[in-house]
C-alpha atoms as a PDB file:
ATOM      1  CA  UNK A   1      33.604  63.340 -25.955  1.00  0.00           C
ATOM      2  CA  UNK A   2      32.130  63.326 -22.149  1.00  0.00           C
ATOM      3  CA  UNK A   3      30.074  60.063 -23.121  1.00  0.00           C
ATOM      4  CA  UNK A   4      33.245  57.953 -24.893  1.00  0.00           C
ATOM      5  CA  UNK A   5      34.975  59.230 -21.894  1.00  0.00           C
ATOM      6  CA  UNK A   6      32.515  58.019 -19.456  1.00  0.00           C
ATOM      7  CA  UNK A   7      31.597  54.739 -21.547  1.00  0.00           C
ATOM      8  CA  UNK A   8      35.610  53.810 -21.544  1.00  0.00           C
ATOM      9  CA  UNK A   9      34.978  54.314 -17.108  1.00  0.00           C
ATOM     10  CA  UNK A  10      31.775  51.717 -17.170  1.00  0.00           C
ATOM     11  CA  UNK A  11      34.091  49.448 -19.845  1.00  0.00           C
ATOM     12  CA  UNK A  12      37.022  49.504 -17.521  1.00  0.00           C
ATOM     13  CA  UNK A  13      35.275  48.290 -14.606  1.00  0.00           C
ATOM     14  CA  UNK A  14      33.410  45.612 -15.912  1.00  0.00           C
ATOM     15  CA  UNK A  15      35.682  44.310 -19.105  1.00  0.00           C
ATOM     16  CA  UNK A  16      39.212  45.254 -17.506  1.00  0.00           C
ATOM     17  CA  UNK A  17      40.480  42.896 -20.412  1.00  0.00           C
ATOM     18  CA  UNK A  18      40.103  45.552 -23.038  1.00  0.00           C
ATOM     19  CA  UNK A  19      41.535  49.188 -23.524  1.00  0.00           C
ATOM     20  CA  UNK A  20      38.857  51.785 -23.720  1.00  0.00           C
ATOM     21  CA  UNK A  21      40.715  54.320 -24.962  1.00  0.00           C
ATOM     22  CA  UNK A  22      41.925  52.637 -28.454  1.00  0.00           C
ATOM     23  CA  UNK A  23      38.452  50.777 -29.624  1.00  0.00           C
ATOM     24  CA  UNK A  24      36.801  52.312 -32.226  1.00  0.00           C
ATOM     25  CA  UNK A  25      33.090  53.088 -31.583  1.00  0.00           C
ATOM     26  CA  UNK A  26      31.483  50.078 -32.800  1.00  0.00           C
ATOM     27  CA  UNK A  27      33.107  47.936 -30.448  1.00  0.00           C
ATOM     28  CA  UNK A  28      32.907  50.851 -27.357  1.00  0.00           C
ATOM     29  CA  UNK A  29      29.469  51.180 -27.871  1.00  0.00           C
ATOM     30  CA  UNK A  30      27.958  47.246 -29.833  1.00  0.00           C
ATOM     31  CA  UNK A  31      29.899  44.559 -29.688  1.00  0.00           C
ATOM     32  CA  UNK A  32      31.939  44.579 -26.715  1.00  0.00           C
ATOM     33  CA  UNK A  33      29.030  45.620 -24.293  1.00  0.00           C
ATOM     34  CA  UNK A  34      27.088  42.617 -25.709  1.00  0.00           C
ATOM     35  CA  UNK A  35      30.166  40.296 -25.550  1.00  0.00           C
ATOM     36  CA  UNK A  36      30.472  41.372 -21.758  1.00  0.00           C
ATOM     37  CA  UNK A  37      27.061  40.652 -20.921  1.00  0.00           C
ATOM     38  CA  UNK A  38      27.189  36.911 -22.869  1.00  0.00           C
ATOM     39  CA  UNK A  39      30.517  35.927 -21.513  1.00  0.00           C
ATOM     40  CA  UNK A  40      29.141  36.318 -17.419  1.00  0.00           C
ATOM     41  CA  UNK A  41      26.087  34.208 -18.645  1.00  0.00           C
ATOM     42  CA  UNK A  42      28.493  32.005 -20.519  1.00  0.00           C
ATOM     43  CA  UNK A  43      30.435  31.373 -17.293  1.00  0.00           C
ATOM     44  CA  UNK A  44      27.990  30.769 -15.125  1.00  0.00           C
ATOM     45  CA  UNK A  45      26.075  28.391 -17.907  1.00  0.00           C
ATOM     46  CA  UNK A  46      30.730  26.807 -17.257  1.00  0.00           C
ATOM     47  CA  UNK A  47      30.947  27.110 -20.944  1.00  0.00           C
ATOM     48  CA  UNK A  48      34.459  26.638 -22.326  1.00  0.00           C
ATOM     49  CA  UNK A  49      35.987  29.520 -24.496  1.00  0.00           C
ATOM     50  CA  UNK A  50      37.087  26.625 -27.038  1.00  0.00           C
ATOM     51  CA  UNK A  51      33.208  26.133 -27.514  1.00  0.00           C
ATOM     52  CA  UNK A  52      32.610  30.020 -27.689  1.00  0.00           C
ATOM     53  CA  UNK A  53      35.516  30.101 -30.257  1.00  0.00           C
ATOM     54  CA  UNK A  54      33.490  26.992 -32.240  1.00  0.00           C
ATOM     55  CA  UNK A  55      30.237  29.023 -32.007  1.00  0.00           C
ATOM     56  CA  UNK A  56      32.064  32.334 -33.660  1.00  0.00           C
ATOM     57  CA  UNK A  57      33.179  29.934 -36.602  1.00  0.00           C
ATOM     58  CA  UNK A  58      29.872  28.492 -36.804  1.00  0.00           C
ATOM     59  CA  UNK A  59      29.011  32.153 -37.482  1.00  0.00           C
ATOM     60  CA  UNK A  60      30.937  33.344 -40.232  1.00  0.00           C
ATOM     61  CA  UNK A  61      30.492  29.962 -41.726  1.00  0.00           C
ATOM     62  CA  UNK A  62      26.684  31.100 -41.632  1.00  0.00           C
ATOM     63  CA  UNK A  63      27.864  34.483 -42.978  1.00  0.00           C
ATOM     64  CA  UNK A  64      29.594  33.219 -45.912  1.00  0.00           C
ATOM     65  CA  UNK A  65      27.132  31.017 -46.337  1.00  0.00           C
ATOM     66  CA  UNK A  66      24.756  34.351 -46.930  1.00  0.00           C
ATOM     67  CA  UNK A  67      27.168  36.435 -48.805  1.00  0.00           C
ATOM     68  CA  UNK A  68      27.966  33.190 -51.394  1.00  0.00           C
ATOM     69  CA  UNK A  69      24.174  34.652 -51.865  1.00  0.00           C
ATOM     70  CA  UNK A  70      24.901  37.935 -52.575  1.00  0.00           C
ATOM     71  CA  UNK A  71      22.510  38.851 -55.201  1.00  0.00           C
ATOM     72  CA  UNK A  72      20.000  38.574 -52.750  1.00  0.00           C
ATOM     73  CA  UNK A  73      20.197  41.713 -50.457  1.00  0.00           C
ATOM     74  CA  UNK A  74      18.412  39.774 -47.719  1.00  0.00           C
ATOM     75  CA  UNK A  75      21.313  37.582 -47.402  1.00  0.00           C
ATOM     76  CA  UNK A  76      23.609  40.221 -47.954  1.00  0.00           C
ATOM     77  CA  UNK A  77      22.034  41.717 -44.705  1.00  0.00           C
ATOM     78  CA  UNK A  78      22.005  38.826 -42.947  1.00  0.00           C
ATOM     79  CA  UNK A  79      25.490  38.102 -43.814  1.00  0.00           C
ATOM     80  CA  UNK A  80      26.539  40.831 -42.078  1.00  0.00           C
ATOM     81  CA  UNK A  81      24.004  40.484 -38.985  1.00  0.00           C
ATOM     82  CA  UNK A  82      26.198  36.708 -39.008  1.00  0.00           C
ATOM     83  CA  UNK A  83      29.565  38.293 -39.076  1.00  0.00           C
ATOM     84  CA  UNK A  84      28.525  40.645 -36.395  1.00  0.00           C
ATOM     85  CA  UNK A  85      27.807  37.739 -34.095  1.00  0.00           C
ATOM     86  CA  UNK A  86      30.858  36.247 -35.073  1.00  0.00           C
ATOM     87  CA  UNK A  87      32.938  39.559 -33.469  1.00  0.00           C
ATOM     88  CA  UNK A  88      31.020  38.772 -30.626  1.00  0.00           C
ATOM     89  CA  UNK A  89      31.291  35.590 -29.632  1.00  0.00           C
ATOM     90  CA  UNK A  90      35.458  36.639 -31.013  1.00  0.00           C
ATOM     91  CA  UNK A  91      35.305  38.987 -27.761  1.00  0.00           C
ATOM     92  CA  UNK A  92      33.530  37.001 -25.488  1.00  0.00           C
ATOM     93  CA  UNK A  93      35.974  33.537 -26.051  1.00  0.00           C
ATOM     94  CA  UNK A  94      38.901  36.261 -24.814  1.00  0.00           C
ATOM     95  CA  UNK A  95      37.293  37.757 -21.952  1.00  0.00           C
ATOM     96  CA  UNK A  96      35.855  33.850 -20.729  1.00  0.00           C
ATOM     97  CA  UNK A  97      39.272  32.310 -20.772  1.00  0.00           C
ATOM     98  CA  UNK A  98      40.746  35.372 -18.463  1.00  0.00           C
ATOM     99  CA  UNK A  99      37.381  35.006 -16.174  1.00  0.00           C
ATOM    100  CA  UNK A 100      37.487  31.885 -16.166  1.00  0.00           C
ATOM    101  CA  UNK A 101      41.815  31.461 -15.603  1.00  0.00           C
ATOM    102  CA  UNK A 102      41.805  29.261 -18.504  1.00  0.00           C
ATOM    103  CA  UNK A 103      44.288  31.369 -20.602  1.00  0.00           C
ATOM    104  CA  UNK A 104      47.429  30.018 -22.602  1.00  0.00           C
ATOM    105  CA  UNK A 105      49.634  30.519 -24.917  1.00  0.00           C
ATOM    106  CA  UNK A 106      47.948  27.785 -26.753  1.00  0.00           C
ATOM    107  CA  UNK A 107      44.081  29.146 -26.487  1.00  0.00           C
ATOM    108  CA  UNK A 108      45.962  32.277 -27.305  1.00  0.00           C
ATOM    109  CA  UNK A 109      47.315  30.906 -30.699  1.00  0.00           C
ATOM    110  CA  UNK A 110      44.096  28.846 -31.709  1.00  0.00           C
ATOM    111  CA  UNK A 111      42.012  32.254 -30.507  1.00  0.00           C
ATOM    112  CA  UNK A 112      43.975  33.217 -33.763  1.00  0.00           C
ATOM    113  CA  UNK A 113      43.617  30.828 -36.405  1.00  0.00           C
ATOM    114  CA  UNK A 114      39.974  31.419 -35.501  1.00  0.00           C
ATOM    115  CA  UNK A 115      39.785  34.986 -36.234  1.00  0.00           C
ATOM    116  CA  UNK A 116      41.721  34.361 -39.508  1.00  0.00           C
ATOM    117  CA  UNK A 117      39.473  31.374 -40.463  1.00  0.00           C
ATOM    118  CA  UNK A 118      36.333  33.082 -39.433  1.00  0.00           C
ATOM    119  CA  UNK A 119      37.231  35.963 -42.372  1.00  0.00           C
ATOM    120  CA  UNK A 120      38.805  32.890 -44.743  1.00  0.00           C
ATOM    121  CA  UNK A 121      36.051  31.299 -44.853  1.00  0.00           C
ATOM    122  CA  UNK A 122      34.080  34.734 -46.550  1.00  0.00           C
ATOM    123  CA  UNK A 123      36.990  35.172 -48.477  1.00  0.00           C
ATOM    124  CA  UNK A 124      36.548  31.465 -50.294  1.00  0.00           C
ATOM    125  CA  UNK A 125      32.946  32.081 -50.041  1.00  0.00           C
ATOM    126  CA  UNK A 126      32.915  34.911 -52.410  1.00  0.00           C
ATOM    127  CA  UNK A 127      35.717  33.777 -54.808  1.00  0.00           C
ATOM    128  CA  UNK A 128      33.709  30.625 -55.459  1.00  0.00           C
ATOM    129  CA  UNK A 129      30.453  33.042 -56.282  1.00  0.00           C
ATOM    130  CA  UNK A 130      31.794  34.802 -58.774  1.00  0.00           C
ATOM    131  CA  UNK A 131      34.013  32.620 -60.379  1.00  0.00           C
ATOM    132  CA  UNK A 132      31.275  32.096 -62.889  1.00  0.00           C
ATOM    133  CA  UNK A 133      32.124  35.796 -63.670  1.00  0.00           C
ATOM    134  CA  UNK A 134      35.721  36.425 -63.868  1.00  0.00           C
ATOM    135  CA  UNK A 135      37.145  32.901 -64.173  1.00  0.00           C
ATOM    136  CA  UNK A 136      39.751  30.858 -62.027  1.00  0.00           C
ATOM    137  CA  UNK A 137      41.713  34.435 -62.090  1.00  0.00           C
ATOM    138  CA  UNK A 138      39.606  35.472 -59.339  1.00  0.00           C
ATOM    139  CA  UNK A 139      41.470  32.945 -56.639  1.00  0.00           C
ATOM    140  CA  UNK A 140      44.424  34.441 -57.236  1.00  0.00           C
ATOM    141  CA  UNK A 141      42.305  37.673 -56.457  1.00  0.00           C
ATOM    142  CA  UNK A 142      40.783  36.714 -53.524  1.00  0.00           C
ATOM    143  CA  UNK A 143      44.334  35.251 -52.069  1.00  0.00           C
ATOM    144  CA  UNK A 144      46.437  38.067 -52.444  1.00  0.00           C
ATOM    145  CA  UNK A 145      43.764  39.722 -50.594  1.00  0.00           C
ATOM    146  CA  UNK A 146      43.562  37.044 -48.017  1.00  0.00           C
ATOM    147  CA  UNK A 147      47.144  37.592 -47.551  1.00  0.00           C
ATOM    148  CA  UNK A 148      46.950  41.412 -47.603  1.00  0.00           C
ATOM    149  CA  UNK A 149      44.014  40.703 -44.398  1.00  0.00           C
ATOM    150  CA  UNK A 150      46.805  38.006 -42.765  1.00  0.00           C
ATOM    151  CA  UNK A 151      49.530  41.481 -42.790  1.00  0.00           C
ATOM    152  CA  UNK A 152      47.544  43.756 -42.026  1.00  0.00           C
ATOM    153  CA  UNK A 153      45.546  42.724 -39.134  1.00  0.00           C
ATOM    154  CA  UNK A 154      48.983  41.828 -37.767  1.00  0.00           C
ATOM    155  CA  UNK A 155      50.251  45.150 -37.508  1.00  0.00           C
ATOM    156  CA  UNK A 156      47.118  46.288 -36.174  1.00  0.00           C
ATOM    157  CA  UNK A 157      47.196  43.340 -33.380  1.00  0.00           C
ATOM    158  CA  UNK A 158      51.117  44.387 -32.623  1.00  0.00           C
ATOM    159  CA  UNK A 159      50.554  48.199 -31.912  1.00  0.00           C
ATOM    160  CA  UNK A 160      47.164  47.744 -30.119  1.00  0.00           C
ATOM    161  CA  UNK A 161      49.678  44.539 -27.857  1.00  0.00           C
ATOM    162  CA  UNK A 162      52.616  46.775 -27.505  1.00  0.00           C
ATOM    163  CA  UNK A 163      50.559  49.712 -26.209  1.00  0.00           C
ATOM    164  CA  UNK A 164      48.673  47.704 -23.437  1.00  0.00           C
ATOM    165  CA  UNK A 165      52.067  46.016 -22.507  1.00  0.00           C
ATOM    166  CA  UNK A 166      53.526  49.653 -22.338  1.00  0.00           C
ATOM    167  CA  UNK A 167      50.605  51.772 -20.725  1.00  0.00           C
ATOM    168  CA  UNK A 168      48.829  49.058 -18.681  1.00  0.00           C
ATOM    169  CA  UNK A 169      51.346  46.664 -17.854  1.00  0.00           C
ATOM    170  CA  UNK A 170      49.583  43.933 -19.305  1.00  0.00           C
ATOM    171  CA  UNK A 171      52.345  40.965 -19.304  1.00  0.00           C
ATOM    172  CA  UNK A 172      50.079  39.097 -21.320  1.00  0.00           C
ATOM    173  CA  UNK A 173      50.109  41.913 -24.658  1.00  0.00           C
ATOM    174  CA  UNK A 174      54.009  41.571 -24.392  1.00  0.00           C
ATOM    175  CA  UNK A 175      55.123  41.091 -28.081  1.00  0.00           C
ATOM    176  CA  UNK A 176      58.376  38.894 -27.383  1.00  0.00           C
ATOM    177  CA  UNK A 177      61.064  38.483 -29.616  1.00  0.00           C
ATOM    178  CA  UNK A 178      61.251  35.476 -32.138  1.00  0.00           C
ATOM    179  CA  UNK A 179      63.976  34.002 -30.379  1.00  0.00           C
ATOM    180  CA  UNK A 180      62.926  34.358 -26.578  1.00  0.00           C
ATOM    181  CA  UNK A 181      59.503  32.998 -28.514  1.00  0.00           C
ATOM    182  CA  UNK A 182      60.642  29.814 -29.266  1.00  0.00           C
ATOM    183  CA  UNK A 183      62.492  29.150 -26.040  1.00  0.00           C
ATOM    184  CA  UNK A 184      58.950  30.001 -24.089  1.00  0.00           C
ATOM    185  CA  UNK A 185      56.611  28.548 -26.526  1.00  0.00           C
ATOM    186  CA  UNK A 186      54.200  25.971 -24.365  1.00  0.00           C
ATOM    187  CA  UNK A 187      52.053  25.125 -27.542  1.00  0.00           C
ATOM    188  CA  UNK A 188      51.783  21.500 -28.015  1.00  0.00           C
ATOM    189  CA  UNK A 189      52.734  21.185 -31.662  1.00  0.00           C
ATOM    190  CA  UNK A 190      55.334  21.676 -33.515  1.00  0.00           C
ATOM    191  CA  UNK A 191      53.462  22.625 -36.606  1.00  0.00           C
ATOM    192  CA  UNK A 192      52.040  25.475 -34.411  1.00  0.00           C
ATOM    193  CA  UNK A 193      54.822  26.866 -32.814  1.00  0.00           C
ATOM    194  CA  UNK A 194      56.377  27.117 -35.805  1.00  0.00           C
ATOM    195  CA  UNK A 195      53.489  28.848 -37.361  1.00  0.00           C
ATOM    196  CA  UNK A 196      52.664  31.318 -34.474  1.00  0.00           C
ATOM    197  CA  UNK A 197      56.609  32.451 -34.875  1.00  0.00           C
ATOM    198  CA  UNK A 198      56.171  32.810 -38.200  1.00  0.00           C
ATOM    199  CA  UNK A 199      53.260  34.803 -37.582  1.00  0.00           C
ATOM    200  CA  UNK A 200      55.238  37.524 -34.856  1.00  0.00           C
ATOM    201  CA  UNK A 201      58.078  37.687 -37.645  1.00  0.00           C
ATOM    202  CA  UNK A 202      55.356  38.864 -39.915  1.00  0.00           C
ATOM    203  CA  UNK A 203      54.002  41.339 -37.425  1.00  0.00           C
ATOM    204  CA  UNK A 204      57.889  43.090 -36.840  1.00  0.00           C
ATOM    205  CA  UNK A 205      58.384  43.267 -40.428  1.00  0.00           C
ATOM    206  CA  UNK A 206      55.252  45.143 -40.981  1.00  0.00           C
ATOM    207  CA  UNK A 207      54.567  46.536 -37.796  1.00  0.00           C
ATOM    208  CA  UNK A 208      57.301  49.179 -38.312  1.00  0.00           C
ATOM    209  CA  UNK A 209      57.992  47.788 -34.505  1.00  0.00           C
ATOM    210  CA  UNK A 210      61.355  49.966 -32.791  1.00  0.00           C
ATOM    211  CA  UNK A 211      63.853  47.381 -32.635  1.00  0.00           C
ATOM    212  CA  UNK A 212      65.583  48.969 -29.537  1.00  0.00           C
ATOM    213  CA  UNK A 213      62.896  49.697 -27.970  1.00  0.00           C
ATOM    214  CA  UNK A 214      61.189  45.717 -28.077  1.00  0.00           C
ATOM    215  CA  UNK A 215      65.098  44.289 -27.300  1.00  0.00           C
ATOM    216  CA  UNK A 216      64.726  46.031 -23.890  1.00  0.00           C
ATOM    217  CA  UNK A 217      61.288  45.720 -23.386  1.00  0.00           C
ATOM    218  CA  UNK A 218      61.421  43.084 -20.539  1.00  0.00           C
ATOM    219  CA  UNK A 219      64.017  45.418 -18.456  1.00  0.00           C
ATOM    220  CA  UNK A 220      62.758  48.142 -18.732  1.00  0.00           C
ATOM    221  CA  UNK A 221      59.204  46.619 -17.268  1.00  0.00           C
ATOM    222  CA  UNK A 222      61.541  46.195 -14.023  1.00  0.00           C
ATOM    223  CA  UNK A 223      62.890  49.593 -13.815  1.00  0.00           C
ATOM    224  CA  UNK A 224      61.584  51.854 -11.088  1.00  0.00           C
ATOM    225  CA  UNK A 225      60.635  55.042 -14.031  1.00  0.00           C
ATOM    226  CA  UNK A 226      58.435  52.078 -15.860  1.00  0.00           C
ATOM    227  CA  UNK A 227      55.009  53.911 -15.354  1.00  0.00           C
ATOM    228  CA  UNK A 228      56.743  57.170 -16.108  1.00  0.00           C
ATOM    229  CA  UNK A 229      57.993  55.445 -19.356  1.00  0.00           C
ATOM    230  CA  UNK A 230      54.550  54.272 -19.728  1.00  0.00           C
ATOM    231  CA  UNK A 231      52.927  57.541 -19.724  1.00  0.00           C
ATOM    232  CA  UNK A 232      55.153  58.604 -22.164  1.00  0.00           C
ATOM    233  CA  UNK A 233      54.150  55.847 -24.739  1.00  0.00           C
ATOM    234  CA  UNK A 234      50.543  56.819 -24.077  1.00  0.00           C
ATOM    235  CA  UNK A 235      50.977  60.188 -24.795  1.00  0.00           C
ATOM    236  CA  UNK A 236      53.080  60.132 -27.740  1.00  0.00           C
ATOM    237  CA  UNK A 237      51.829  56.991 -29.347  1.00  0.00           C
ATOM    238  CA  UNK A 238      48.035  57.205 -28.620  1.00  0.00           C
ATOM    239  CA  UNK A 239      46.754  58.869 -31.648  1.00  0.00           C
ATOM    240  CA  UNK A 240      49.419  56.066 -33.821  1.00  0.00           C
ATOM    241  CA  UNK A 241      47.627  53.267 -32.239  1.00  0.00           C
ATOM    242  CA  UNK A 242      44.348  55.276 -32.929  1.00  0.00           C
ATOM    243  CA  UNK A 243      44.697  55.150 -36.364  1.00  0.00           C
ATOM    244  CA  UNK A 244      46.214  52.035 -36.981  1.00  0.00           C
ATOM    245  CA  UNK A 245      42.609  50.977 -36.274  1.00  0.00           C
ATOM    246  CA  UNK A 246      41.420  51.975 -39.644  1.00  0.00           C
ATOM    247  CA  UNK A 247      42.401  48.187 -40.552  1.00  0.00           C
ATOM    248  CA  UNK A 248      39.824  46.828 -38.176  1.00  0.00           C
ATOM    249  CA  UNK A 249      37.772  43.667 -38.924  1.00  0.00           C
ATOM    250  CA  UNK A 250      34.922  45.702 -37.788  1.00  0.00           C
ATOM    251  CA  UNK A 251      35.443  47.872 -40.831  1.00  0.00           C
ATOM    252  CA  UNK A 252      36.197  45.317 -42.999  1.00  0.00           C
ATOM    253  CA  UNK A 253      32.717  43.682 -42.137  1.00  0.00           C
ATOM    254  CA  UNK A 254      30.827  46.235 -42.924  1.00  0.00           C
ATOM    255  CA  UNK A 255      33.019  46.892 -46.293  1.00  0.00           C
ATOM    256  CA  UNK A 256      32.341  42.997 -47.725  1.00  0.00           C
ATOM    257  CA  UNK A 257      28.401  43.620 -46.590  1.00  0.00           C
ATOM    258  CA  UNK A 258      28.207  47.041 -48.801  1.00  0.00           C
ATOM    259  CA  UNK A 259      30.433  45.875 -51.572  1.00  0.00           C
ATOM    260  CA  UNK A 260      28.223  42.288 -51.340  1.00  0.00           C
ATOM    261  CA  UNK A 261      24.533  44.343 -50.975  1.00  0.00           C
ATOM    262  CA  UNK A 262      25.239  46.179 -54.311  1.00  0.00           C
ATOM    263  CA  UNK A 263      26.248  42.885 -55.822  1.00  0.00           C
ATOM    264  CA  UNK A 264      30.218  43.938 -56.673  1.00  0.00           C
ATOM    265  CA  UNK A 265      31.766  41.617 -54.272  1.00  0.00           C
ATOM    266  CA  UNK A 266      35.272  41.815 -55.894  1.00  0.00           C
ATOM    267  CA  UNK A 267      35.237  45.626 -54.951  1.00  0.00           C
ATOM    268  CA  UNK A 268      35.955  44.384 -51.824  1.00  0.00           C
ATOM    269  CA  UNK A 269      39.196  42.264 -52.865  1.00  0.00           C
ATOM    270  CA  UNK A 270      40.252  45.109 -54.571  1.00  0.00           C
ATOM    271  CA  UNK A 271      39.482  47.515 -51.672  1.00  0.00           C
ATOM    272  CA  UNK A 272      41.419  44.988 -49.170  1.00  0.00           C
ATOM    273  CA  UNK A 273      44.203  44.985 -51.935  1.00  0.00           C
ATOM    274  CA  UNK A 274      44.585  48.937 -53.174  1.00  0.00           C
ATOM    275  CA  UNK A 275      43.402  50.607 -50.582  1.00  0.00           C
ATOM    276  CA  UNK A 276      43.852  48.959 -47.104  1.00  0.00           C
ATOM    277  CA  UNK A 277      47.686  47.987 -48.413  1.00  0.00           C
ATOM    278  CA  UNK A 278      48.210  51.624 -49.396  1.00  0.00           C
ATOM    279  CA  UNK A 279      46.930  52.500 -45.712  1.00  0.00           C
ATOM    280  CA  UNK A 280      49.115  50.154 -44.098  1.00  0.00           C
ATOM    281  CA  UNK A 281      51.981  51.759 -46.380  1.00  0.00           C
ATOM    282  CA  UNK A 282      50.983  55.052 -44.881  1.00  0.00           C
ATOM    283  CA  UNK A 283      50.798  53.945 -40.924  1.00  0.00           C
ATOM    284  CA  UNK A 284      53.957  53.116 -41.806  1.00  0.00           C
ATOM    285  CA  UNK A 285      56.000  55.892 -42.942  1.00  0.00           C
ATOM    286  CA  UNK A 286      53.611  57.391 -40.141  1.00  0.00           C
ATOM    287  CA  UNK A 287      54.635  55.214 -37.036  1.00  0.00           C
ATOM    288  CA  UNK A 288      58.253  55.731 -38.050  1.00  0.00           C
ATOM    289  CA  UNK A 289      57.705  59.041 -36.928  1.00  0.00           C
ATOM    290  CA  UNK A 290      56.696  58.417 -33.970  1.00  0.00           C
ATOM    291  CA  UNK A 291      59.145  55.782 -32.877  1.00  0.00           C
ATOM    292  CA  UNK A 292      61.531  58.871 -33.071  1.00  0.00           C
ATOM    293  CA  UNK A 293      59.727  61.227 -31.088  1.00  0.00           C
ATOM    294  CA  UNK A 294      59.310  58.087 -28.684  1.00  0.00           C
ATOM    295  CA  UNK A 295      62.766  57.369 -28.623  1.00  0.00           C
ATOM    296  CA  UNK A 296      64.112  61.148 -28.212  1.00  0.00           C
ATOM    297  CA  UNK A 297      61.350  61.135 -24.877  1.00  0.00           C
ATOM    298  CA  UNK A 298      62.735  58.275 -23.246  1.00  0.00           C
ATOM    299  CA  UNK A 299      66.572  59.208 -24.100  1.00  0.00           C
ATOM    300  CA  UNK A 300      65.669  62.656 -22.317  1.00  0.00           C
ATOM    301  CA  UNK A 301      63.649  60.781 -19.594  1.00  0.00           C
ATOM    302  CA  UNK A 302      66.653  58.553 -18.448  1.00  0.00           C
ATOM    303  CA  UNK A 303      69.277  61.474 -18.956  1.00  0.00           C
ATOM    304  CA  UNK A 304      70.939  60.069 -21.659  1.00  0.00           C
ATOM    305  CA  UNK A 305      72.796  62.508 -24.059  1.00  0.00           C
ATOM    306  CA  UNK A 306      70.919  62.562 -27.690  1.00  0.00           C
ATOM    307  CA  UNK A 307      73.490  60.379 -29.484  1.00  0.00           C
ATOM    308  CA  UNK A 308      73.373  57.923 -27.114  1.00  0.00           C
ATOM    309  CA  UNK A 309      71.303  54.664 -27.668  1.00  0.00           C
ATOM    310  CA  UNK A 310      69.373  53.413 -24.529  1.00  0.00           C
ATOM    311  CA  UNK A 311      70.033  50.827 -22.736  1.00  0.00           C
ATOM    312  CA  UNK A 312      73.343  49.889 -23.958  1.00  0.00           C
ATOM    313  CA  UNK A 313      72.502  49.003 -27.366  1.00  0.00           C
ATOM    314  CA  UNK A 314      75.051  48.426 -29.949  1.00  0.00           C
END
């Protein structure tokens, strides 16, 4: 525990833009050290974080390139050795824009569709390998667990956004409402405006987000108690954010790798399918739970009787 503790320290001063205390170890300890150290070459090389974003597809198209291979357990391996790259150039795109001042709303939303792609692309890569095998059934397959991905990782993203918006005032991880969305929005096009709204409709429908808590969200960031409230969120929903990490890419990767290296690649639909949508089913029921002890702790902090709502919610 003393070295996570002190590698979250060394983390904190040198990649401020991530939160040490929610990664999992494979980012704490691989991916995000090595992202750090390409993304201060990158910007003195004045690399753009579009072109770092290009390079991470270029990666996982390699990767599904290798896993379309499968059978081979060399290019199983170095299908995975491909998707880690991808999750690091993923990191260092992120952390170049905010060196660099180059973030928007609009990197921010094509940042995105390249994460999603980057997985896609293995996702059509392995339906159209074993098609041979199962028949045209398999699409449907490999879609619903496309889809299943597109859900879950948007929970995940929404609880590990909320907490740094709560705990480390990052205005940045501020999940706004669709409405106060759309009046903001500065992307370009229509097409994705409409899509990245879509997308945060998704995320409150399966995030098991607290309604009253995300109206009044942007007061209570202005209220005098905020870091007080903002302890509170870290230590009540700390361990919920915790585990809502078990739907990590990183885990993911290393899932399609194993299922690919003992040549049962639709394990892994099935896996993304059964079991990751039964997990998500279970954070859940389990962060409903905590957005009442979270609620009673705030009511209490702002001496408001219990059967009160906050904030004069209706």
């Amino acid at each position: 525990m003393g070295n996570r503790n002190q590698k979250i320290k060394n983390q904190k001063s040198t990649e401020n833009w991530r939160t040490g205390e929610i990664e999992e170890y494979s980012n704490l300890y691989v991916i995000h050290p090595i992202s750090a150290e390409l993304t201060r070459r990158l910007a003195r090389w004045n690399w753009s974080p579009n072109t770092v974003s290009g390079l991470g597809l270029l990666s996982a198209l390699l990767a599904s390139y290798s896993f379309y291979h499968y059978r081979s357990l060399g290019m199983s391996i170095l299908g995975l050795a491909f998707m880690l790259g991808w999750h690091i150039f993923d990191g260092a795109d992120g952390q170049l824009a905010r060196l660099t001042g180059k973030t928007s709303e609009f990197g921010k939303v094509i940042d995105g569709l390249c994460d999603h792609l980057g997985f896609g692309m293995v996702y059509i890569a392995l339906a159209m390998a074993t098609q041979p095998l199962y028949g045209p059934g398999i699409w449907i397959v490999a879609t619903t667990a496309a889809l299943s991905h597109l859900v879950q990782a948007g929970a995940l993203e929404f609880h590990r956004d909320n907490y740094d918006c709560w705990v480390h005032r990052k205005a940045g991880k501020c999940v706004p409402s669709p409405d106060r969305l759309r009046k903001m929005s500065s992307v370009p096009h229509d097409l994705l405006q409409s899509g990245h709204i879509l997308y945060v409709r998704m995320q409150l429908l399966f995030a098991e987000a607290d309604a009253d808590l995300l109206a009044r969200g942007e007061k209570l960031r202005d209220q005098p108690d905020r870091e007080t409230l903002g302890q509170i969120y870290q230590r009540i929903a700390l361990n919920s954010v915790r585990r809502w990490g078990w739907l990590s890419a990183n885990k993911r990767t290393f899932a399609v790798a194993i299922f690919c290296m003992v040549n049962l690649p639709i394990l892994f639909f099935l896996f993304e399918i059964v079991v990751l949508n039964g997990l998500l089913l279970w954070l859940q029921i389990k962060q409903r739970q905590t957005n009442r002890v979270l609620l009673r702790a705030i009511l209490r902090t702002r001496g408001l009787p219990p059967g009160e709502k906050p904030w004069g919610v209706m």
